[in-house]
Protein backbone atom coordinates (compact mmCIF):
# COMPACT_ATOMS: atom_id res chain seq x y z
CA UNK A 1 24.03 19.65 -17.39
CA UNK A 2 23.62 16.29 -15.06
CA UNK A 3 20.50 14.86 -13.73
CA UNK A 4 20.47 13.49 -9.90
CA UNK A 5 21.53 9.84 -10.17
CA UNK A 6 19.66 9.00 -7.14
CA UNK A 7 16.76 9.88 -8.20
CA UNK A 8 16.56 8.23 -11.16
CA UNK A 9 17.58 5.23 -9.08
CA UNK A 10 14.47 5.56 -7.45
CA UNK A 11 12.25 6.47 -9.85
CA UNK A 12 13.32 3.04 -11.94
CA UNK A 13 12.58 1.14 -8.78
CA UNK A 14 9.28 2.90 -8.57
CA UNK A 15 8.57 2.13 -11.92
CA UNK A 16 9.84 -1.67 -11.31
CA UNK A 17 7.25 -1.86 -8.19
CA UNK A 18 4.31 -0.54 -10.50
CA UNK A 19 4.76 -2.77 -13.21
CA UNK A 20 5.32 -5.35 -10.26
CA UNK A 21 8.75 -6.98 -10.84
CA UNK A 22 9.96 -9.28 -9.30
CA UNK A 23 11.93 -8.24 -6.06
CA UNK A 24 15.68 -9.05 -6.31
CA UNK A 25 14.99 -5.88 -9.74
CA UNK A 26 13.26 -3.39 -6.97
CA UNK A 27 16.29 -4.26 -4.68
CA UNK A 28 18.99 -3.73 -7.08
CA UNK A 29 18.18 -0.02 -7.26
CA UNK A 30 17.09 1.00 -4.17
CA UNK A 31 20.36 -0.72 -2.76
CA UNK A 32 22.40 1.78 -5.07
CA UNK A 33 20.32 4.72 -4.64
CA UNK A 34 21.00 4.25 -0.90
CA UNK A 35 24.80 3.33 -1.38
CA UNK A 36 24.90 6.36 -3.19
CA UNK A 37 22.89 8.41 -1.16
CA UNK A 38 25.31 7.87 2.24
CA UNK A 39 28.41 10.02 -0.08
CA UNK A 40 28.96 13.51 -0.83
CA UNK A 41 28.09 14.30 -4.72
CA UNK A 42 31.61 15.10 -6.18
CA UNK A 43 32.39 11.52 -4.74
CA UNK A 44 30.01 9.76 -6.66
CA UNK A 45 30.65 11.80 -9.67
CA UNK A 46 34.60 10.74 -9.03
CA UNK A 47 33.97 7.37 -8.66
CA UNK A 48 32.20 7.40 -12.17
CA UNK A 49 34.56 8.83 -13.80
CA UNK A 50 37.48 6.04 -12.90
CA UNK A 51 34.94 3.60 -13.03
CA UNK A 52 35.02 2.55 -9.37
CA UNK A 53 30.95 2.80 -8.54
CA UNK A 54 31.03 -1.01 -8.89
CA UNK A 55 33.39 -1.05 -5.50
CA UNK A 56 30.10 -0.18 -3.38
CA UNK A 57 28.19 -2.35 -1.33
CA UNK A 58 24.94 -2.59 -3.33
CA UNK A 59 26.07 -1.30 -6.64
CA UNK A 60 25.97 -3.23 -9.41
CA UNK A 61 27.51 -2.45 -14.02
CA UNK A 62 23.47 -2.13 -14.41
CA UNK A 63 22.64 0.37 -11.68
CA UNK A 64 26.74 2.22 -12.25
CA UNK A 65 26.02 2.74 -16.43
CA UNK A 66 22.42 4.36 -14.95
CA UNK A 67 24.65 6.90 -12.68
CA UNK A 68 27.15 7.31 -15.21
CA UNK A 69 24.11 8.30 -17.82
CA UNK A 70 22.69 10.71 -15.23
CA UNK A 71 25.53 12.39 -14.84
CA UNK A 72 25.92 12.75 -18.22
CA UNK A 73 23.08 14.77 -18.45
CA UNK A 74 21.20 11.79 -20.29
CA UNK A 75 18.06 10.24 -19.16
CA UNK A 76 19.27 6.33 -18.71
CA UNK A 77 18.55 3.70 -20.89
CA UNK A 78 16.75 1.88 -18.55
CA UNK A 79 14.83 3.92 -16.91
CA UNK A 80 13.43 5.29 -20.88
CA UNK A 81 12.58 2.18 -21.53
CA UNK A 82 10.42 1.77 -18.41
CA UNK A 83 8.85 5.04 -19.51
CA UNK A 84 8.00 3.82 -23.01
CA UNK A 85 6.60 0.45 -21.76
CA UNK A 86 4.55 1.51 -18.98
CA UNK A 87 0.48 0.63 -18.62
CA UNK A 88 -2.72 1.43 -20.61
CA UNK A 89 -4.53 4.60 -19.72
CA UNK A 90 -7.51 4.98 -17.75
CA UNK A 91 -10.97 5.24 -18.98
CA UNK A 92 -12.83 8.49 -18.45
CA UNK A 93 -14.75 7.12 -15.68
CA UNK A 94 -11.97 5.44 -14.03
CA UNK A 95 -9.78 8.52 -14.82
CA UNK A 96 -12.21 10.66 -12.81
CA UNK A 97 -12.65 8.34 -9.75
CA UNK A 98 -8.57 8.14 -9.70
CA UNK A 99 -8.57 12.13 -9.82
CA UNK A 100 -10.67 12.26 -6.87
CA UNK A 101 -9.03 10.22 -4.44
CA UNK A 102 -6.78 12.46 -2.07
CA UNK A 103 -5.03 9.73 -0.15
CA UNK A 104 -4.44 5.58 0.21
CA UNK A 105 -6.08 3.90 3.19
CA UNK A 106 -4.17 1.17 3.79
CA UNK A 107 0.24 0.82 3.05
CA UNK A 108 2.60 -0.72 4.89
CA UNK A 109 6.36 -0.27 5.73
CA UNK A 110 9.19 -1.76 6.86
CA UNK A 111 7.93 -1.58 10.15
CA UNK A 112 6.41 -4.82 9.58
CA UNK A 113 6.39 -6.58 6.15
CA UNK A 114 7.12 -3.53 3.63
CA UNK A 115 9.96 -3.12 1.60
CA UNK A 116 10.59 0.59 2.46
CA UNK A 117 10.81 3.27 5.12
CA UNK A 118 7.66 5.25 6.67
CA UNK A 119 9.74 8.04 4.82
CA UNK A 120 10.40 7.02 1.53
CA UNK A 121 6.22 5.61 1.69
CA UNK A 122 5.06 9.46 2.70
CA UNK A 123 7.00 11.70 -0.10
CA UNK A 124 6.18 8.67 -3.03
CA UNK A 125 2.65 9.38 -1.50
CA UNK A 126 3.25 12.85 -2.02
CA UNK A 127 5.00 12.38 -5.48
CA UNK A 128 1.25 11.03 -6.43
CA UNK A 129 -0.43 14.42 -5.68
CA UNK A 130 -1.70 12.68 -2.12
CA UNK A 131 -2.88 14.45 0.70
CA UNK A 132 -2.62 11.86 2.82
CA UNK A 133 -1.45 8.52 4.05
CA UNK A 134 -2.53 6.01 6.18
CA UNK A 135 -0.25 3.80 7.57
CA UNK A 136 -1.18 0.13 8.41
CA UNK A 137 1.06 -1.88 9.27
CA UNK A 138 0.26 -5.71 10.81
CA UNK A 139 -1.10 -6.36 14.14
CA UNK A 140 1.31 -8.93 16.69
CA UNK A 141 -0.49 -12.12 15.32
CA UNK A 142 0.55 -12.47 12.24
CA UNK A 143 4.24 -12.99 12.75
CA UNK A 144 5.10 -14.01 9.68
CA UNK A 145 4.52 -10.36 8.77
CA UNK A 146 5.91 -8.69 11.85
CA UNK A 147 3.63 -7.69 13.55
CA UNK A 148 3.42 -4.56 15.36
CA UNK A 149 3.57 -5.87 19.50
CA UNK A 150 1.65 -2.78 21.15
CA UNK A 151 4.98 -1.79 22.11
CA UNK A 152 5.97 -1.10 19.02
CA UNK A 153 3.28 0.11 17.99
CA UNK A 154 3.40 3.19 20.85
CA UNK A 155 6.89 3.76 19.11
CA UNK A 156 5.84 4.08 15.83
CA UNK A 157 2.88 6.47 16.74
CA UNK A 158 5.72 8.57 18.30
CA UNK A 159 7.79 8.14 15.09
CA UNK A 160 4.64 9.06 12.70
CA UNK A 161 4.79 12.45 14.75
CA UNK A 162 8.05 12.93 14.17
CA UNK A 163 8.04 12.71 10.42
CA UNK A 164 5.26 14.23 9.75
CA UNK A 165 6.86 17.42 11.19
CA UNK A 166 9.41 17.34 8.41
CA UNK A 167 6.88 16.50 5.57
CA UNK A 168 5.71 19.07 3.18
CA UNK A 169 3.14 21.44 4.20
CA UNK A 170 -0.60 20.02 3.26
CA UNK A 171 0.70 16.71 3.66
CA UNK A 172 0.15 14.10 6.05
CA UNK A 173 0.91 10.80 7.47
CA UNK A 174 -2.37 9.39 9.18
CA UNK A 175 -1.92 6.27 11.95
CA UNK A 176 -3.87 3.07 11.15
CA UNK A 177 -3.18 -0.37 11.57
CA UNK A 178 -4.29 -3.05 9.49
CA UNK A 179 -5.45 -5.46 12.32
CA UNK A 180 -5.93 -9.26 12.23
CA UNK A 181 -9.54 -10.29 12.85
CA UNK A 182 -9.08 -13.06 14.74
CA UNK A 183 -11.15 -15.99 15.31
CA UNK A 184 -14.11 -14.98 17.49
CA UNK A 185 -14.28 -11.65 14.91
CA UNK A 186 -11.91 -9.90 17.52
CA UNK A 187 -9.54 -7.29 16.62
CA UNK A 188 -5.85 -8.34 17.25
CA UNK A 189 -4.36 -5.09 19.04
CA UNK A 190 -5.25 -3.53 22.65
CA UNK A 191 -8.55 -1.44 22.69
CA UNK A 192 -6.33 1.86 23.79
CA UNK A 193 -4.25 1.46 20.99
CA UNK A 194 -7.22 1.44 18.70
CA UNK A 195 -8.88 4.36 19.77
CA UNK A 196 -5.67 6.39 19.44
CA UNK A 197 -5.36 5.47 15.84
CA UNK A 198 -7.00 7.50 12.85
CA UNK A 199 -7.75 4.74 10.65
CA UNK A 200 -8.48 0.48 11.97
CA UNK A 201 -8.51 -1.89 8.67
CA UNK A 202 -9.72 -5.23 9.75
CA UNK A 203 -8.93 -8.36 7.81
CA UNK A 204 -9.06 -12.05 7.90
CA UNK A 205 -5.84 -13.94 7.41
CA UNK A 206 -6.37 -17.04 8.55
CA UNK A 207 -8.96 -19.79 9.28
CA UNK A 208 -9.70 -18.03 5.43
CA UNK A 209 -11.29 -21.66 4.98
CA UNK A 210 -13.46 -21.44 7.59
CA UNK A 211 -17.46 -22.55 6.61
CA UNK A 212 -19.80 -19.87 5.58
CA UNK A 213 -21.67 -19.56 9.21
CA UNK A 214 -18.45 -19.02 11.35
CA UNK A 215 -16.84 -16.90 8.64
CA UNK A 216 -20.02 -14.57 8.43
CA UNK A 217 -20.23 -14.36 12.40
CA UNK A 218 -16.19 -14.28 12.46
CA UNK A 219 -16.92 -10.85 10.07
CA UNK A 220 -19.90 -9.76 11.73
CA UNK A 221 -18.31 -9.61 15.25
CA UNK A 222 -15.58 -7.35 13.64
CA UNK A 223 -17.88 -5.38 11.89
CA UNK A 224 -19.72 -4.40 14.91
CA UNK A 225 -16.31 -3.25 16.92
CA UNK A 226 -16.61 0.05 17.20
CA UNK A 227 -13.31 0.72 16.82
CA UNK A 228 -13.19 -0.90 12.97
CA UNK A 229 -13.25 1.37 9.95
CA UNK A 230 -12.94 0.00 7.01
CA UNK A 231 -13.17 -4.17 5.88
CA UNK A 232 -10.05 -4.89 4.35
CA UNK A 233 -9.83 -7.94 1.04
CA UNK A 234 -12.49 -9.37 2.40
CA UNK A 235 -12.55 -12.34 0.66
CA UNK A 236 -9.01 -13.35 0.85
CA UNK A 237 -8.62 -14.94 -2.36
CA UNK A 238 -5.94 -14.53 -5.03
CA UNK A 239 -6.31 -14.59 -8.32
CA UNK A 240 -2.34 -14.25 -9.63
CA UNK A 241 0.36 -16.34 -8.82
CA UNK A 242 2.48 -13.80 -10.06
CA UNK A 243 5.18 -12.20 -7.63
CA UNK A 244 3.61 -10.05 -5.08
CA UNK A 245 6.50 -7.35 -5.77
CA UNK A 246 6.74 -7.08 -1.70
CA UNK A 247 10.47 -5.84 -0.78
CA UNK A 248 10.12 -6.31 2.84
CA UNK A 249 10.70 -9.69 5.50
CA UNK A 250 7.61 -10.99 4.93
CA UNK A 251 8.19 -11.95 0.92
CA UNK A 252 10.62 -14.53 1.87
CA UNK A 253 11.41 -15.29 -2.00
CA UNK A 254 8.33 -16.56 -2.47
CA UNK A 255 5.32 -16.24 -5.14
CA UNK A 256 1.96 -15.43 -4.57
CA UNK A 257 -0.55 -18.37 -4.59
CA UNK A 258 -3.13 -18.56 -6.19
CA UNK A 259 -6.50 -18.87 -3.50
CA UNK A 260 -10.49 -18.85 -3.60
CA UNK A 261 -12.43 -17.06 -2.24
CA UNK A 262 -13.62 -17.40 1.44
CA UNK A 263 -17.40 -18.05 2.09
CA UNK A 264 -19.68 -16.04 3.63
CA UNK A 265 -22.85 -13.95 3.41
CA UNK A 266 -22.35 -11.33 1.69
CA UNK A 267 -25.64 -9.65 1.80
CA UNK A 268 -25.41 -10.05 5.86
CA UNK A 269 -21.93 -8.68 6.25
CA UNK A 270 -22.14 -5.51 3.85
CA UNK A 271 -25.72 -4.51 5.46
CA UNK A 272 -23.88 -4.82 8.84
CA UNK A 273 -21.35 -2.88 7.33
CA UNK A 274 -23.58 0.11 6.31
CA UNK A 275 -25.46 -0.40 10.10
CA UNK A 276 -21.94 0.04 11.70
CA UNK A 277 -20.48 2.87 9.13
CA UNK A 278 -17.71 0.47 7.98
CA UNK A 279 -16.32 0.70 4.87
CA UNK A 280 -15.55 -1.87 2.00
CA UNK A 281 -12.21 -2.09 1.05
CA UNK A 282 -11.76 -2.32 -3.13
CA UNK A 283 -8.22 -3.66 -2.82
CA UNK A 284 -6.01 -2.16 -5.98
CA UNK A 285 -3.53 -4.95 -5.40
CA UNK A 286 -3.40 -7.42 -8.74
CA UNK A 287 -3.06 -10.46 -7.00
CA UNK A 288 -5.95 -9.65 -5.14
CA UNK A 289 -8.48 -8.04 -6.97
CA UNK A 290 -10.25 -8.22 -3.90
CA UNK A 291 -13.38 -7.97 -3.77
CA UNK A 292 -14.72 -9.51 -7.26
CA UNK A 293 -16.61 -7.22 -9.56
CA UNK A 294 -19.85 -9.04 -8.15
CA UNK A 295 -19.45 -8.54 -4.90
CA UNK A 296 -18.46 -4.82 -5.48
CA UNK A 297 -21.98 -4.18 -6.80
CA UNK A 298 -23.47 -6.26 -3.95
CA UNK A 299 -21.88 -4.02 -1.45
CA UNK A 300 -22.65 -0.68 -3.57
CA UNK A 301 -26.53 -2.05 -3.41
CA UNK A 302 -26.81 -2.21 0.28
CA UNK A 303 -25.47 1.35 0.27
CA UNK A 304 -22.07 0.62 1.64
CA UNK A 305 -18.98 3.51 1.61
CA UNK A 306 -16.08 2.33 -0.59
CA UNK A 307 -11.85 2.82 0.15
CA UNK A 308 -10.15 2.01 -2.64
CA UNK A 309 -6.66 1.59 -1.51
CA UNK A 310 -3.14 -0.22 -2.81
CA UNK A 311 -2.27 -2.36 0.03
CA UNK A 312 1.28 -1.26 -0.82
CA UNK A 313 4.24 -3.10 0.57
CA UNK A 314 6.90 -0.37 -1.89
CA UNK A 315 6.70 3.36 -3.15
CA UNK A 316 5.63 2.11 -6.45
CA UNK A 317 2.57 0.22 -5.28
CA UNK A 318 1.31 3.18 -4.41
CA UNK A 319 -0.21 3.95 -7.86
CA UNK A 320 -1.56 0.60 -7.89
CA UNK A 321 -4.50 2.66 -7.07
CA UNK A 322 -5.63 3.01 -10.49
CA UNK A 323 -6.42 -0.72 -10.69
CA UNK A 324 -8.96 -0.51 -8.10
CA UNK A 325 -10.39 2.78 -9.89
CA UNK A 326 -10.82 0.68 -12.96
CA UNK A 327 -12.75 -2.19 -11.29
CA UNK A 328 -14.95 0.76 -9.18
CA UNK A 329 -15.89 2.61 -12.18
CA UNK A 330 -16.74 -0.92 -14.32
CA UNK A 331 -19.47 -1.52 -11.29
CA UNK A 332 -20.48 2.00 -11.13
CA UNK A 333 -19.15 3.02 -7.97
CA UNK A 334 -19.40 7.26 -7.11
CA UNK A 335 -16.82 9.51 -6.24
CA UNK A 336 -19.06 10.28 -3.20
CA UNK A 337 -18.82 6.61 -2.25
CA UNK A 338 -15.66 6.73 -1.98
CA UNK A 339 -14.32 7.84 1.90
CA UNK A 340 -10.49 8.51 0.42
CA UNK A 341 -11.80 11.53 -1.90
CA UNK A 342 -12.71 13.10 1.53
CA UNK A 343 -9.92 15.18 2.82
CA UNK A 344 -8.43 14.31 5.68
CA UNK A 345 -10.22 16.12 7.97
CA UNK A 346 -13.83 15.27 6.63
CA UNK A 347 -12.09 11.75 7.32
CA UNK A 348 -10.74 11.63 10.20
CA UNK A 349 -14.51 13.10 11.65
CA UNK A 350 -15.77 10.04 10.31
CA UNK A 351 -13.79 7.65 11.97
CA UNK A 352 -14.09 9.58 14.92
CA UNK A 353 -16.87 7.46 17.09
């Protein structure tokens, strides 16, 4: 009996993106499970058996022994290894808090700087027992991510609506844009565009060295917008230089950098945050671990609503999620603190003005 080569493809790449790999891995099977993907079955299974996989565009003797062992009926190599080798388990408490989230608050796609389609995003999403997913891709300004223009922008609202008509019932895709607070503490997008949207993540990504006054009234401004939901890494720093595990434009080959953290008042920003009903982001990514473990029980002090979300840039990010649990649960963060265990629904009447 033979397994579907494609997706075990795609669940090694998924793995590969969890564990964070570096890139050019990640790309080596998604390249075959799409190669693969655009030809009938029998062809693929003829192609193995004369050997001839290795004459596609994107498929490589690692990725063609993992087809032929599908077919086979054996689970590959590779992918068993992955299996045996993956992370640590969650605590109890972070087990619970990870349990209780129905959906990720902030992804992105190849849109702008992901790695994947809004597709391939939604059903990993659902893969993870998610309810729901918001997508955020960048705002215009920060080119070096593409940028959604608000042009674009309209188009992918139309193209969210489209999927999410041929996504599995009691699933959704949410719209949300992770928007570029800009210098003044304005949000980079049109004011139309943001009330359309379900979910507004607001981040700094530049001037990140600006002193502590015009930082805290740079994140105070934003705060106050009506139209902002939830306070995304707000620190900025990095803690890894390891590779960011991004698939998209906007890696660029590079490696993460390691980066402090920005300065500002903490204790001003998060009490505007609970005036203004904004949430603080717990970012899951690793090279981010944004914000510290301090400043997590700061914000969970003043009474502040948590999201803890992946940031993901790939499917396999997507479970990233548990990282953040584990850094919540270490600073004693509630479920009910938490605005993604709300369904989507008790959500989207929050963000709602």
């Amino acid at each position: 009996m033979t397994r579907d080569p494609i997706a075990d493809l795609r669940r090694i790449a998924f793995l590969l993106e969890r564990a964070n790999e570096a890139t050019y891995r990640v790309r080596a099977f998604r390249s075959a499970a799409s190669a693969l993907a655009a030809l009938p079955a029998a062809e693929v299974a003829q192609r193995a058996r004369a050997g001839k996989l290795t004459e596609l565009a994107g498929v490589g003797d690692v990725t063609a022994r993992c087809v032929a062992e599908s077919l086979a009926g054996e689970e590959p190599v590779y992918l068993r290894r992955l299996l045996a080798t993956e992370g640590t388990d969650l605590d109890a408490e972070a087990s619970r808090l990870r349990a209780a989230l129905r959906g990720d608050c902030h992804t992105h796609s190849d849109w702008s700087d992901g790695g994947s389609p809004i597709e391939e995003m939604a059903l990993a999403a659902v893969e993870l027992g998610h309810e729901y997913l918001v997508l955020t891709d960048h705002s215009p300004r920060l080119k070096v991510a593409r940028g959604l223009t608000a042009d674009r922008l309209r188009r992918q609202l139309d193209y969210v609506a489209q999927v999410n008509e041929a996504l599995p019932e009691g699933f959704r895709i949410l719209t949300g844009i992770e928007v570029d607070i800009l210098a003044d503490g304005s949000l980079d997008q049109e004011e139309e565009l943001l009330a359309r949207l379900d979910v507004v993540v607001g981040s700094v990504h530049s001037g990140l060295n600006d002193d502590r006054a015009r930082m805290t009234r740079r994140m105070l401004t934003a705060v106050a917008n009506p139209h902002l939901d939830i306070l995304g890494h707000c620190t900025g720093r990095m803690v890894s230089s390891r590779p960011a595990g991004v698939t998209g434009p906007g890696d660029r080959g590079h490696r993460a950098r390691t980066r402090p953290e920005s300065d500002f008042d903490a204790d001003a920003v998060f009490a505007a945050c609970v005036e203004h009903r904004t949430a603080v982001e717990i970012n899951s990514r690793p090279e981010r671990q944004d914000p510290p473990k301090r400043l997590i029980r700061r914000a969970l002090e003043a009474g502040c609503l948590f999201a803890i979300d992946t940031d993901a840039h790939a499917p396999g990010q997507l479970d990233w999620q548990r990282f953040g649990c584990e850094r919540a649960a270490r600073c004693g963060v509630p479920a009910d603190r938490v605005i993604n265990t709300w369904t989507a629904t008790d959500l989207l009447a929050w963000t709602t003005p």
